[in-house]
PDB file of N, CA and C in Angstrom:
ATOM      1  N   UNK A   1      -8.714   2.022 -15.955  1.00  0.00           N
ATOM      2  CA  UNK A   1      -9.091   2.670 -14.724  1.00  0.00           C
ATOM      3  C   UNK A   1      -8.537   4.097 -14.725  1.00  0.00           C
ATOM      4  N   UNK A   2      -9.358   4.810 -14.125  1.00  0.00           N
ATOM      5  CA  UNK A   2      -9.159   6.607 -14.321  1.00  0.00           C
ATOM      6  C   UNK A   2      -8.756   6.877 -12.651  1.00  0.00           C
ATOM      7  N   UNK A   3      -8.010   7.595 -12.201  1.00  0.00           N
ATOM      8  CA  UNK A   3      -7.391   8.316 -11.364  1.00  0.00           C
ATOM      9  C   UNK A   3      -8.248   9.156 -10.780  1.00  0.00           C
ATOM     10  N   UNK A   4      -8.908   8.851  -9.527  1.00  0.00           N
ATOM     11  CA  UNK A   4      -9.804  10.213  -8.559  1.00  0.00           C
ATOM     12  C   UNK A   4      -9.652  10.699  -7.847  1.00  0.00           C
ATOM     13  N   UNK A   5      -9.765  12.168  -7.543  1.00  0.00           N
ATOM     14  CA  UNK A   5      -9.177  13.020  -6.210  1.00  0.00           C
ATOM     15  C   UNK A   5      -9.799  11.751  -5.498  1.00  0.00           C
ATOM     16  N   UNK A   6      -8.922  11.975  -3.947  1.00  0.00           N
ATOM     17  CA  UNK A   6      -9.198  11.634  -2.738  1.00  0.00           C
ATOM     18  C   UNK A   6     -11.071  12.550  -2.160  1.00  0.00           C
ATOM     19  N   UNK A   7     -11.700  12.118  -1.230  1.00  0.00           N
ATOM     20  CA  UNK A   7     -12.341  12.903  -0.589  1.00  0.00           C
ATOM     21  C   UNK A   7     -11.889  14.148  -0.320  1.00  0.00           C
ATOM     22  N   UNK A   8     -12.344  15.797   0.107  1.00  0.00           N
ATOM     23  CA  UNK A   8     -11.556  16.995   0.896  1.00  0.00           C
ATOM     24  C   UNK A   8     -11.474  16.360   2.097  1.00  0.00           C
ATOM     25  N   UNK A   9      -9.834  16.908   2.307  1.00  0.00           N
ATOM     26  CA  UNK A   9      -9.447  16.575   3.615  1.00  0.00           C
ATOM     27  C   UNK A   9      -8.977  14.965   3.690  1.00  0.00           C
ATOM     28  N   UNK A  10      -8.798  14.236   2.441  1.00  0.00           N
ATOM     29  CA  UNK A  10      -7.895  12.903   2.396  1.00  0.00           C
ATOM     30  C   UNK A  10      -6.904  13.253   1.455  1.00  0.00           C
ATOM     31  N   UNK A  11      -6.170  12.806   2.040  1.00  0.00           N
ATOM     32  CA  UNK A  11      -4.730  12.039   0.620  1.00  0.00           C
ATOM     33  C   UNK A  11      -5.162  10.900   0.131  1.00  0.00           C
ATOM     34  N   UNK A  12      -4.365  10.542  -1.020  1.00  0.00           N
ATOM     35  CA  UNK A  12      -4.537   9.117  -1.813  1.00  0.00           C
ATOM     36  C   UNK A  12      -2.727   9.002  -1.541  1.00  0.00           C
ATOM     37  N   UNK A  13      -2.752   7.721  -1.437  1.00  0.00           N
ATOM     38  CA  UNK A  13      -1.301   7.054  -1.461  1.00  0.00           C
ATOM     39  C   UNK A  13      -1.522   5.446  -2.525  1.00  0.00           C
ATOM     40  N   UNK A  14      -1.005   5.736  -4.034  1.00  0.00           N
ATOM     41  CA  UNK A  14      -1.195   4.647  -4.497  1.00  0.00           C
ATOM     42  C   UNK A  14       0.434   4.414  -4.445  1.00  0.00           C
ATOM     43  N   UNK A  15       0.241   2.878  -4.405  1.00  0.00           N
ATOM     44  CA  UNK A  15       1.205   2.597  -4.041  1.00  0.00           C
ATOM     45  C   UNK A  15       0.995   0.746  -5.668  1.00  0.00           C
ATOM     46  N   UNK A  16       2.411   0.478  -6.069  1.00  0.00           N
ATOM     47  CA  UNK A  16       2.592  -0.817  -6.946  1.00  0.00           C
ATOM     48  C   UNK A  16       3.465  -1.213  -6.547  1.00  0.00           C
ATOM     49  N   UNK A  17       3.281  -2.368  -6.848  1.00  0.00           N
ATOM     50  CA  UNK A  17       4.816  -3.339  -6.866  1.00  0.00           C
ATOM     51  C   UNK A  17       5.114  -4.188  -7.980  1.00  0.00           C
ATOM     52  N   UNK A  18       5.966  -4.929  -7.988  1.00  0.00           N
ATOM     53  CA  UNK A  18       6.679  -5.498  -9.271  1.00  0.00           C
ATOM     54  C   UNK A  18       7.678  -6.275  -8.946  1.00  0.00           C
ATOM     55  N   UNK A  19       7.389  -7.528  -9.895  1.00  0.00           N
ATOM     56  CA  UNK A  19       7.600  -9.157  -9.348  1.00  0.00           C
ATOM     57  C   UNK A  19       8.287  -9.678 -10.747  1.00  0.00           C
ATOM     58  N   UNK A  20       9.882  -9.714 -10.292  1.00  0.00           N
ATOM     59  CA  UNK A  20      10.821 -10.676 -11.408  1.00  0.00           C
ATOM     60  C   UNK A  20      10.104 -11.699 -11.274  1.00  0.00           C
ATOM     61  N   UNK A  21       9.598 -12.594 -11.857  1.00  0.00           N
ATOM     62  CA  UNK A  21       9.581 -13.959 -11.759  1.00  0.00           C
ATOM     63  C   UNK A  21      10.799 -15.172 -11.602  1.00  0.00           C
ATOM     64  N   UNK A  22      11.445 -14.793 -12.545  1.00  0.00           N
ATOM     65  CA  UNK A  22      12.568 -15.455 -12.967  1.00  0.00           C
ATOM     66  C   UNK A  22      13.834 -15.085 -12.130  1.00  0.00           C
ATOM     67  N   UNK A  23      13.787 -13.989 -11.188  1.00  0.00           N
ATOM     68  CA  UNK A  23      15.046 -13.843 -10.370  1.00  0.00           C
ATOM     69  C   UNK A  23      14.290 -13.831  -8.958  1.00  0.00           C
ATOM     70  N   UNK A  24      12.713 -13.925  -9.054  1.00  0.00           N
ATOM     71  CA  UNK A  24      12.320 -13.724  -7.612  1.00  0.00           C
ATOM     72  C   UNK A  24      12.842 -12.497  -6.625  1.00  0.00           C
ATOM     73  N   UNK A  25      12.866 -11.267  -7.803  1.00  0.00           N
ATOM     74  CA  UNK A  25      13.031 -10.374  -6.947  1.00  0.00           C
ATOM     75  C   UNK A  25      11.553  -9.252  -7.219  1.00  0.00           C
ATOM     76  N   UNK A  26      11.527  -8.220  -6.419  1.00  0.00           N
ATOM     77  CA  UNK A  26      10.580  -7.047  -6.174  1.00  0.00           C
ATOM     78  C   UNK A  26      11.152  -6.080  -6.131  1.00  0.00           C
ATOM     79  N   UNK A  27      10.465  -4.770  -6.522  1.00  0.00           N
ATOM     80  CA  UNK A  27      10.431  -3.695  -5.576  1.00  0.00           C
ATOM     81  C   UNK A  27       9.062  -3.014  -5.967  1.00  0.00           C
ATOM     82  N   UNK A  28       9.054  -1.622  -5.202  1.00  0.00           N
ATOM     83  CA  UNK A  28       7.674  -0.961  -5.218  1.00  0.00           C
ATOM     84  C   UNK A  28       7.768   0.298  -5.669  1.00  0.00           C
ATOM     85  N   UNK A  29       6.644   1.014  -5.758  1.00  0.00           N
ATOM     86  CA  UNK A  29       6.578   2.437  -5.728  1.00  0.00           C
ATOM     87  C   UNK A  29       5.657   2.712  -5.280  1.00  0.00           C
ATOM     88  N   UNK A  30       5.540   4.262  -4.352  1.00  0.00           N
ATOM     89  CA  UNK A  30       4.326   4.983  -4.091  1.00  0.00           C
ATOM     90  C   UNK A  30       4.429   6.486  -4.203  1.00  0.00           C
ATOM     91  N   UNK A  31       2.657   6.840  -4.874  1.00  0.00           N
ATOM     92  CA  UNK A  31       3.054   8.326  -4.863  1.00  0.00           C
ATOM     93  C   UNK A  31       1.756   8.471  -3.827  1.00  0.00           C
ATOM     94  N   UNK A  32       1.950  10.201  -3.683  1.00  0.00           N
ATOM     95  CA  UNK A  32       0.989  10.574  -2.740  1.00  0.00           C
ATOM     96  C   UNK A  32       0.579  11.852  -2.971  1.00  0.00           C
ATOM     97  N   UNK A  33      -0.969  12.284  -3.114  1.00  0.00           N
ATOM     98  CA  UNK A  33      -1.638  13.383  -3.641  1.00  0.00           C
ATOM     99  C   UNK A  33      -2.892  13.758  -3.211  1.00  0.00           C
ATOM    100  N   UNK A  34      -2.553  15.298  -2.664  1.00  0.00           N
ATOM    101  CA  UNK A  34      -3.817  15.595  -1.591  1.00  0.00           C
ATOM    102  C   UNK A  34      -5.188  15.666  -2.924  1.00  0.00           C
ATOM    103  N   UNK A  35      -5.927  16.212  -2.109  1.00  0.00           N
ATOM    104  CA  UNK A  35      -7.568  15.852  -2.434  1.00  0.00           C
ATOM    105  C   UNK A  35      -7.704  17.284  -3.820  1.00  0.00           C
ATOM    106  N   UNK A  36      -6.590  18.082  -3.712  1.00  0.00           N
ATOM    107  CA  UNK A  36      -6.869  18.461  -4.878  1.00  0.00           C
ATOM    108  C   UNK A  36      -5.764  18.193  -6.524  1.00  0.00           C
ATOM    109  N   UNK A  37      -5.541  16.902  -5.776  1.00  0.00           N
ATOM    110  CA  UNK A  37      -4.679  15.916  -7.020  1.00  0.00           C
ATOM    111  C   UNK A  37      -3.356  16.672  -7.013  1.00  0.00           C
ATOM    112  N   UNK A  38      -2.576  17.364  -5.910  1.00  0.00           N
ATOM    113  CA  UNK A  38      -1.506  18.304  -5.890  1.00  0.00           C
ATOM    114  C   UNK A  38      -0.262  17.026  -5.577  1.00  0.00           C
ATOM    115  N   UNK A  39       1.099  17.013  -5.825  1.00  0.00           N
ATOM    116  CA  UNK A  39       2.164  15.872  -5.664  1.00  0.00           C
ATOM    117  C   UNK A  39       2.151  16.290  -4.142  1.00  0.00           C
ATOM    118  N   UNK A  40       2.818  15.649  -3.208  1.00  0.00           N
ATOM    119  CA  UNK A  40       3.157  15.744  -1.864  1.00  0.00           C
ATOM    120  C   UNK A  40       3.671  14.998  -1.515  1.00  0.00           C
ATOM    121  N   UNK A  41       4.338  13.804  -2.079  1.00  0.00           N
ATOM    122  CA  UNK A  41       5.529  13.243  -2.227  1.00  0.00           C
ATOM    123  C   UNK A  41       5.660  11.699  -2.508  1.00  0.00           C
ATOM    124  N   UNK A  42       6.988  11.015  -2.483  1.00  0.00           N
ATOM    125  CA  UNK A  42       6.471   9.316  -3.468  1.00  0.00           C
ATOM    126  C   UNK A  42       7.541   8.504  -2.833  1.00  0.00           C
ATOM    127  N   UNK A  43       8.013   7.346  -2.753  1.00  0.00           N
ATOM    128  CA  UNK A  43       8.752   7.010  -2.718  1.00  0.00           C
ATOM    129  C   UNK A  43       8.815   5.811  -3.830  1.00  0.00           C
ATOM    130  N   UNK A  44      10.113   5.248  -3.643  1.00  0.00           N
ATOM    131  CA  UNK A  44      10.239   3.759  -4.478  1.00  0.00           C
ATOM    132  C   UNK A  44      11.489   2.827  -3.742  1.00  0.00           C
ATOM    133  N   UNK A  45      11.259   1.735  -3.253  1.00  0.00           N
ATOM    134  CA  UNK A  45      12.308   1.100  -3.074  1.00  0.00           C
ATOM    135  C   UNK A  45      12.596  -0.499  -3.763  1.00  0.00           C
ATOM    136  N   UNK A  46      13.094  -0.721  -3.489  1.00  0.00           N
ATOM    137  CA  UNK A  46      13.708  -2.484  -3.500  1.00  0.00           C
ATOM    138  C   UNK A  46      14.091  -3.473  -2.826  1.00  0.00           C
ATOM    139  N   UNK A  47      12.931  -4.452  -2.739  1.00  0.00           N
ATOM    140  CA  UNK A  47      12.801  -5.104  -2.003  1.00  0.00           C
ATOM    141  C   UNK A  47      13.784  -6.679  -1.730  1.00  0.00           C
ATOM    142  N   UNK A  48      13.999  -6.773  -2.934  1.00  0.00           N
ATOM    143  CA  UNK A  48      15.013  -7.794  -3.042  1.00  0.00           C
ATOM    144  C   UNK A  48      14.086  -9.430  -3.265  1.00  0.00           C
ATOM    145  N   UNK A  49      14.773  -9.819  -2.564  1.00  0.00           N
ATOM    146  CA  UNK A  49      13.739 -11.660  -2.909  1.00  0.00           C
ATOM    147  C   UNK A  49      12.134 -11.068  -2.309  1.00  0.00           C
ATOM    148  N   UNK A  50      11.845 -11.615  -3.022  1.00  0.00           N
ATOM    149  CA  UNK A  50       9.802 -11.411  -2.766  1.00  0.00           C
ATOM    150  C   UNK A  50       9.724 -13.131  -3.085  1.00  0.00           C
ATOM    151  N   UNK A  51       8.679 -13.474  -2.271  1.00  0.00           N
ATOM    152  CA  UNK A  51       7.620 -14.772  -3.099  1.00  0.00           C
ATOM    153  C   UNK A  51       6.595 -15.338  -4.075  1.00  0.00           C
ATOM    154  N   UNK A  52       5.867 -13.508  -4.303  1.00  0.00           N
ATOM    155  CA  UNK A  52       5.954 -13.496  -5.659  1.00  0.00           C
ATOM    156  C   UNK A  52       4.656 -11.957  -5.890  1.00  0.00           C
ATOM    157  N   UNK A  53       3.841 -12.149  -7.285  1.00  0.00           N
ATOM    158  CA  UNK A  53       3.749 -10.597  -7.232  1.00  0.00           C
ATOM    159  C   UNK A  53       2.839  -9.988  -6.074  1.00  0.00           C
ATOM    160  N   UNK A  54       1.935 -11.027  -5.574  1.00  0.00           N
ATOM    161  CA  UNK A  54       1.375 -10.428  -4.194  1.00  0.00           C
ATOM    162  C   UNK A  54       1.800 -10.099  -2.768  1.00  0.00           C
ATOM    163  N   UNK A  55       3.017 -10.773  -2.434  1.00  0.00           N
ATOM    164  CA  UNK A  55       4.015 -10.433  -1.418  1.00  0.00           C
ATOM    165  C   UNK A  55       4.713  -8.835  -1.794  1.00  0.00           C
ATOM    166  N   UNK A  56       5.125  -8.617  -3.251  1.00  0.00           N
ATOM    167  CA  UNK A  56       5.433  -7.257  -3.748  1.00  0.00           C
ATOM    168  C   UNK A  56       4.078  -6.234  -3.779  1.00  0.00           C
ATOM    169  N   UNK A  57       3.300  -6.592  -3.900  1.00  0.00           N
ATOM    170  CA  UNK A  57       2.241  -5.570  -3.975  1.00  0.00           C
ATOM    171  C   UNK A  57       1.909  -5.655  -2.060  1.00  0.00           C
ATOM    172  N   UNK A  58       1.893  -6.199  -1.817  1.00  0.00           N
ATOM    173  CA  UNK A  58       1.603  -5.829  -0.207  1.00  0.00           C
ATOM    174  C   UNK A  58       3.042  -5.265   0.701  1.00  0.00           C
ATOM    175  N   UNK A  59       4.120  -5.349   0.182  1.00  0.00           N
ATOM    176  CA  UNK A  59       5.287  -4.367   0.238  1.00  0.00           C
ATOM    177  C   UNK A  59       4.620  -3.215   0.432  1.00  0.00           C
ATOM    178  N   UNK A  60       4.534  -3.052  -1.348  1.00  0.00           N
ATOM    179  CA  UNK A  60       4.432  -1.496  -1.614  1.00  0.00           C
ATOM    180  C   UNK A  60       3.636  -0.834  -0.911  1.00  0.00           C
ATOM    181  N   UNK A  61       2.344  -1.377  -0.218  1.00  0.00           N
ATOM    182  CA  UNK A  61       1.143  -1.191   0.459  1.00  0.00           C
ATOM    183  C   UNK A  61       1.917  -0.493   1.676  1.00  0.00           C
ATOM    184  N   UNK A  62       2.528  -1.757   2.293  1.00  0.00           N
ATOM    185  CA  UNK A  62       3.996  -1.297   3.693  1.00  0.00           C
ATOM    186  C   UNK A  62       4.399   0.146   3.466  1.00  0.00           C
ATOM    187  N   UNK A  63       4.614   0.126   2.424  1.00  0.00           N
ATOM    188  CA  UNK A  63       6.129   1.722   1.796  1.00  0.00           C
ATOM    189  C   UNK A  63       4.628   2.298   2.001  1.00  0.00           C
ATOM    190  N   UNK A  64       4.010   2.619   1.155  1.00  0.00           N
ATOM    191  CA  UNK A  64       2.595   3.333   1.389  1.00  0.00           C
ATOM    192  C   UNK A  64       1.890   3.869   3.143  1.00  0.00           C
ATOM    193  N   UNK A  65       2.093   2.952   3.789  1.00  0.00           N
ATOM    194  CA  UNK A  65       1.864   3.321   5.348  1.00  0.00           C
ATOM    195  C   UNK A  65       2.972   4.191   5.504  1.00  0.00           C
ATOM    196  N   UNK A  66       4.230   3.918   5.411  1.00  0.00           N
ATOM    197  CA  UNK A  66       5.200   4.843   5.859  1.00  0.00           C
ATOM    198  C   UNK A  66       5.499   6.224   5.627  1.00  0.00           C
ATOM    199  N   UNK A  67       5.533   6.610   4.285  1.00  0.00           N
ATOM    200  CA  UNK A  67       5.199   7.688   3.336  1.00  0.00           C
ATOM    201  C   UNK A  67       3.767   8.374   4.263  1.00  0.00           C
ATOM    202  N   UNK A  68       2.790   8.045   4.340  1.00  0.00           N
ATOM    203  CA  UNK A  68       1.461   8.438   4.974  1.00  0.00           C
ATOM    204  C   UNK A  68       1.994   8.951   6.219  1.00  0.00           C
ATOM    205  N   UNK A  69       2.612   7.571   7.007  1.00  0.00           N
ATOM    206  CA  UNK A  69       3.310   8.295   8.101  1.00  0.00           C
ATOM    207  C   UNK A  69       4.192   9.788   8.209  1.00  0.00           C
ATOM    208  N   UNK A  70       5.525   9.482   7.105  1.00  0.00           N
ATOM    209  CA  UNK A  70       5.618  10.509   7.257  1.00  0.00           C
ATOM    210  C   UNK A  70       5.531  12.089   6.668  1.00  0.00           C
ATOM    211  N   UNK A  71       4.289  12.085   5.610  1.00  0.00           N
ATOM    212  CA  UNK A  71       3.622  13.098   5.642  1.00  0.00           C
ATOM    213  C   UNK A  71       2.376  13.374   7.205  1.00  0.00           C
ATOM    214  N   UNK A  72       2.703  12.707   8.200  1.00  0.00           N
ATOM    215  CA  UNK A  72       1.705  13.074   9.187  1.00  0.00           C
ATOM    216  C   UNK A  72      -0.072  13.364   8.651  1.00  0.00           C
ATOM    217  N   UNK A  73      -0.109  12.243   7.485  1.00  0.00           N
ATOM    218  CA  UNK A  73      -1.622  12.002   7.163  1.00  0.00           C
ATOM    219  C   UNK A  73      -2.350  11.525   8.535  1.00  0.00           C
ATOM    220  N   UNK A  74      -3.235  11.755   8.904  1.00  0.00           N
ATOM    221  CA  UNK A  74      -4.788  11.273   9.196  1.00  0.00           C
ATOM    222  C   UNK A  74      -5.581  10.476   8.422  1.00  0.00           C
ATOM    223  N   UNK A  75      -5.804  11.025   7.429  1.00  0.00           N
ATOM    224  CA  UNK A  75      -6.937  10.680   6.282  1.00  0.00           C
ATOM    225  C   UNK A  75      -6.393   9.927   5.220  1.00  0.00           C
ATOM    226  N   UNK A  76      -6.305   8.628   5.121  1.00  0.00           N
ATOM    227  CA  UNK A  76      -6.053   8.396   3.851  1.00  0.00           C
ATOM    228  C   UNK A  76      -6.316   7.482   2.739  1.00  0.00           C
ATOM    229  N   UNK A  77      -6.293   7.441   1.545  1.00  0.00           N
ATOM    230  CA  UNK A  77      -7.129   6.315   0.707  1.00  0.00           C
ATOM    231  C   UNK A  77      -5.837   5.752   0.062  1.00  0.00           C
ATOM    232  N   UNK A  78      -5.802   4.313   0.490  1.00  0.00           N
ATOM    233  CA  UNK A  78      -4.702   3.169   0.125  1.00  0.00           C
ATOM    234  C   UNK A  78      -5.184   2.966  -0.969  1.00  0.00           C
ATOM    235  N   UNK A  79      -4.772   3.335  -2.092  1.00  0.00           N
ATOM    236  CA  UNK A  79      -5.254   2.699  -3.357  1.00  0.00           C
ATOM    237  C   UNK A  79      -4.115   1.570  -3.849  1.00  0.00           C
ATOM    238  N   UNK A  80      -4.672   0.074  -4.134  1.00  0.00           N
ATOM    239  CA  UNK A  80      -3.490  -0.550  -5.110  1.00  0.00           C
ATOM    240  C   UNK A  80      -4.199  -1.383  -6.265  1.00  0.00           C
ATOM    241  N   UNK A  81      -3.590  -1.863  -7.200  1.00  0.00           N
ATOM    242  CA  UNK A  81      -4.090  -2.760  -8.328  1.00  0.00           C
ATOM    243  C   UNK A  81      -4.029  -4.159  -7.615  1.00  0.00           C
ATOM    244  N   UNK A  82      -4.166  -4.627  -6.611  1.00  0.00           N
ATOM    245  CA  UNK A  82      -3.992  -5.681  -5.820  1.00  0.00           C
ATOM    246  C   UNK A  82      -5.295  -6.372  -5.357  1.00  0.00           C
ATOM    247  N   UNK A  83      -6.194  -6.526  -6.072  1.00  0.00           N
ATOM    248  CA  UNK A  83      -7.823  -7.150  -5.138  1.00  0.00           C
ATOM    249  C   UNK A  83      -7.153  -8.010  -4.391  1.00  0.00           C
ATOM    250  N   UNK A  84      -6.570  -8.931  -4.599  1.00  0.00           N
ATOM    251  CA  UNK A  84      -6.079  -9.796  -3.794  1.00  0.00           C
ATOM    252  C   UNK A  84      -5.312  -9.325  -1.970  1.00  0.00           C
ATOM    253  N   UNK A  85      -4.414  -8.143  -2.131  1.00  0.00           N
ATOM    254  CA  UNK A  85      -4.191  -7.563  -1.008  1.00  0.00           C
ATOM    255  C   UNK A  85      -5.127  -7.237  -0.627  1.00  0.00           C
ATOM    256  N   UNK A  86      -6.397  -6.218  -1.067  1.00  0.00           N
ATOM    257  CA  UNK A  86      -7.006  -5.807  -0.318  1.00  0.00           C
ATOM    258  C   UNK A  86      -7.978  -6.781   0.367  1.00  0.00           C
ATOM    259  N   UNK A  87      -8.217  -7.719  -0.815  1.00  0.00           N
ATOM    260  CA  UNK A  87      -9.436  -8.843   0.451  1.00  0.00           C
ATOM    261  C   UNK A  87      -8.356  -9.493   1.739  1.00  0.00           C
ATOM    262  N   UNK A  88      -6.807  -9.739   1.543  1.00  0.00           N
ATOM    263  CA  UNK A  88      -6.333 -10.069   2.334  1.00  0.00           C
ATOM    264  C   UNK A  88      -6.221  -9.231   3.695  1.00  0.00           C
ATOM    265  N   UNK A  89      -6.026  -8.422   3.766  1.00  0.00           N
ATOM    266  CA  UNK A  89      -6.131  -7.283   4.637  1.00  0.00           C
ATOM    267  C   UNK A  89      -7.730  -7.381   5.342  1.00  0.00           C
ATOM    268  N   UNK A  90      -8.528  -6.775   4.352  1.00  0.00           N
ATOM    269  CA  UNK A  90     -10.316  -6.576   4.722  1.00  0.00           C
ATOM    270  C   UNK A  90     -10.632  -7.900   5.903  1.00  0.00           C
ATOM    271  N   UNK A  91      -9.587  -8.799   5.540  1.00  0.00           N
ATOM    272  CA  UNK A  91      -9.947 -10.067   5.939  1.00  0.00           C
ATOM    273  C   UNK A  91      -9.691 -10.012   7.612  1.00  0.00           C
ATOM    274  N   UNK A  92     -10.342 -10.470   8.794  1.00  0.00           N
ATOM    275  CA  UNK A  92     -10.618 -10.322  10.229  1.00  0.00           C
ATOM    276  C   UNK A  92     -10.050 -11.305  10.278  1.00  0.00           C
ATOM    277  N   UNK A  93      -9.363 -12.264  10.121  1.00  0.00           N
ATOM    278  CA  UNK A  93      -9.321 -13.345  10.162  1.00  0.00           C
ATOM    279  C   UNK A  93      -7.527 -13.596  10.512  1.00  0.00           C
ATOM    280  N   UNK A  94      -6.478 -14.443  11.152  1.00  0.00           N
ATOM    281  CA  UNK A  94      -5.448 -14.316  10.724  1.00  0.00           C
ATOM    282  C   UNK A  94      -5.014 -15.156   9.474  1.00  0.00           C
ATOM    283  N   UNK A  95      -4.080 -14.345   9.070  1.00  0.00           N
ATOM    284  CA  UNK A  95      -3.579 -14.271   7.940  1.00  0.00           C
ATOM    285  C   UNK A  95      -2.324 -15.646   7.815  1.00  0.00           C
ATOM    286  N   UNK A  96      -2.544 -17.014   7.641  1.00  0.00           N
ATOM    287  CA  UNK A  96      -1.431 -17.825   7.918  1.00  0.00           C
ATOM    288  C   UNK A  96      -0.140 -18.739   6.739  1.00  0.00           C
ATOM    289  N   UNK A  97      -0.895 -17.552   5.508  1.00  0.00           N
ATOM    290  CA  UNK A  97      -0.006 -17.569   4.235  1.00  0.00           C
ATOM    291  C   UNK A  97       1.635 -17.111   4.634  1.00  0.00           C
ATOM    292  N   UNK A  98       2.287 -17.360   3.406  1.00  0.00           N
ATOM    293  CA  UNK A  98       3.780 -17.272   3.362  1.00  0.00           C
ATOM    294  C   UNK A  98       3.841 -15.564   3.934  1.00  0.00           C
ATOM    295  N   UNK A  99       2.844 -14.765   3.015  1.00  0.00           N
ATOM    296  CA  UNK A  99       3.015 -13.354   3.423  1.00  0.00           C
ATOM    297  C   UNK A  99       2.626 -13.379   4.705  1.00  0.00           C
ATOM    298  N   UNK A 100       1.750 -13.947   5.767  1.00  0.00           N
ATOM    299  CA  UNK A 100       0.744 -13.840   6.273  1.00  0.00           C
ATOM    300  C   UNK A 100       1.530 -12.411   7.311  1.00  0.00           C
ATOM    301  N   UNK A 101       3.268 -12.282   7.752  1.00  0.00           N
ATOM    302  CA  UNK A 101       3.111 -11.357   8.744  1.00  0.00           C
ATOM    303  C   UNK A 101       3.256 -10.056   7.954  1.00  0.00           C
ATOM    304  N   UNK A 102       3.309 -10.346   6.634  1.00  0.00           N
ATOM    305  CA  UNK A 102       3.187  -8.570   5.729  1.00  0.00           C
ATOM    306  C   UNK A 102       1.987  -8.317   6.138  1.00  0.00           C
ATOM    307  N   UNK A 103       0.805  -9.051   5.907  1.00  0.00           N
ATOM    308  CA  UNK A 103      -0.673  -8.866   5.805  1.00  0.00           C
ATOM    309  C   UNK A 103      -0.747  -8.141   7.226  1.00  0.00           C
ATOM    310  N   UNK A 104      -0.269  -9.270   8.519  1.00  0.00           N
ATOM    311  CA  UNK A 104      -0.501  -8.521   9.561  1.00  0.00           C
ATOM    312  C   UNK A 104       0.211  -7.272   9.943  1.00  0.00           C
ATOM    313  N   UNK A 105       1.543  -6.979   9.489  1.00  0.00           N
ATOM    314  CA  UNK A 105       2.060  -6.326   9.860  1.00  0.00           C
ATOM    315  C   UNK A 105       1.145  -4.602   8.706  1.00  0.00           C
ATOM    316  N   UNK A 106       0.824  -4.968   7.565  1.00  0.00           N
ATOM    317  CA  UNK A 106       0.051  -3.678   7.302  1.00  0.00           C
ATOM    318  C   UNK A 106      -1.444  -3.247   7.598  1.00  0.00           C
ATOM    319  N   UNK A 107      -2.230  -4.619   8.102  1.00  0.00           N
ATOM    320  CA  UNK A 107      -3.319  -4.184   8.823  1.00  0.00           C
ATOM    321  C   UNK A 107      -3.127  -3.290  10.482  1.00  0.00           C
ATOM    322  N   UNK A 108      -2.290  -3.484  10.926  1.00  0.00           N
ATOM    323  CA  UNK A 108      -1.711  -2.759  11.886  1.00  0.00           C
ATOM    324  C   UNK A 108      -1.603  -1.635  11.453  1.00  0.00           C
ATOM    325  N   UNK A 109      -1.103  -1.335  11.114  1.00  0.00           N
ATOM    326  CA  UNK A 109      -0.173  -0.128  10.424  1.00  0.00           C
ATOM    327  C   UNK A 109      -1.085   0.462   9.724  1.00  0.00           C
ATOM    328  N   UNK A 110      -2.119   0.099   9.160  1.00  0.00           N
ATOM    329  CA  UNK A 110      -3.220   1.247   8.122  1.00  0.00           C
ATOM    330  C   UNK A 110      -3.792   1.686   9.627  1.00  0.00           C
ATOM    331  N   UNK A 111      -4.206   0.923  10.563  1.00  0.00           N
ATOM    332  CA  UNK A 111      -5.222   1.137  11.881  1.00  0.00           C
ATOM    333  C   UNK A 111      -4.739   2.504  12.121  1.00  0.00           C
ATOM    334  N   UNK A 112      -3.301   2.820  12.232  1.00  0.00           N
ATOM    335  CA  UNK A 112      -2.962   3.778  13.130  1.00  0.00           C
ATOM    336  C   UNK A 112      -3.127   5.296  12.413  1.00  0.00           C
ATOM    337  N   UNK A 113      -4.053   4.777  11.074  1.00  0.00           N
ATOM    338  CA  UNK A 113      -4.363   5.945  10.672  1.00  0.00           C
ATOM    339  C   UNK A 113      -5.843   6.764  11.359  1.00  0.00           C
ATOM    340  N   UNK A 114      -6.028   7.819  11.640  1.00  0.00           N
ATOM    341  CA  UNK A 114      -7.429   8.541  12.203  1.00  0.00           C
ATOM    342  C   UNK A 114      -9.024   7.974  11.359  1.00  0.00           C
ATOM    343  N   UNK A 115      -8.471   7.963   9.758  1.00  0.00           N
ATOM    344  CA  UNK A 115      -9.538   7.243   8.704  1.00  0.00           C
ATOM    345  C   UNK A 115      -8.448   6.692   8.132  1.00  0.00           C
ATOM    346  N   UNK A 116      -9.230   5.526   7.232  1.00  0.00           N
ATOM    347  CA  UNK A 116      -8.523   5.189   6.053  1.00  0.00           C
ATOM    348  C   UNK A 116      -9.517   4.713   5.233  1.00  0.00           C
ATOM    349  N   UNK A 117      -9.187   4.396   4.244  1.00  0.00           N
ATOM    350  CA  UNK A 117      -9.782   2.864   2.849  1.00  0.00           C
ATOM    351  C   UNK A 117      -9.139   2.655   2.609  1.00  0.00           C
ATOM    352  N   UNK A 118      -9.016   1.606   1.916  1.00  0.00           N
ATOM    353  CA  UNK A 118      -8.070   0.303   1.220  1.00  0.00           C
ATOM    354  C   UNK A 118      -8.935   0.078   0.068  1.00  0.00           C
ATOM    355  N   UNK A 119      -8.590   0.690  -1.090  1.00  0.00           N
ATOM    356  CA  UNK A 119      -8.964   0.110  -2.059  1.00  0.00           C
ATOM    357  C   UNK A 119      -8.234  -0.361  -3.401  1.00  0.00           C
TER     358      UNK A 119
END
């Protein structure tokens, strides 16, 4: 997979995560890059016990809203390697998995953007 500007006038915030198996721990990373592929800033943290690599990838998604937040984005394209997050999210439905209040708690949280995608 190849890397694409955002739309003019969006950021991209990709955001990963990463799943010990064997210690059941996580953490994430996200970077963030306006529409003419310029840095504008990233974070990475550690999450500690996760349930496993899709609870860490919908983290990082979390860190990803925040970062957005606080670059004071509007516009932005959630990119992750996660199909699984994103149908979870896309999903209208509640969410009543182990993650289920990550799911809710980042479908919230993308809303309060002006635009977004999730892809």
């Amino acid at each position: 997979m190849h890397w694409r500007l955002p739309e003019s006038g969006w950021i991209k915030l990709n955001s990963d995560g990463g799943f010990a198996a064997d210690e059941q721990m996580g953490s994430g990373g996200v970077i963030a890059r306006n529409d003419r592929g310029e840095f504008m800033g990233a974070s990475r943290i550690f999450f500690g016990e996760v349930l496993s690599a899709t609870h860490a990838e919908a983290l990082a998604c979390l860190e990803a809203t925040q970062v957005g937040a606080r670059l004071a984005a509007t516009r932005v394209v959630f990119e992750t390697d996660s199909a699984e997050v994103v149908s979870l999210v896309m999903n209208k439905s509640f969410d009543r998995s182990e993650i289920g209040p990550v799911i809710q708690e980042l479908k919230r949280r993308i809303q309060s953007f002006q635009d977004f995608k999730l892809i």
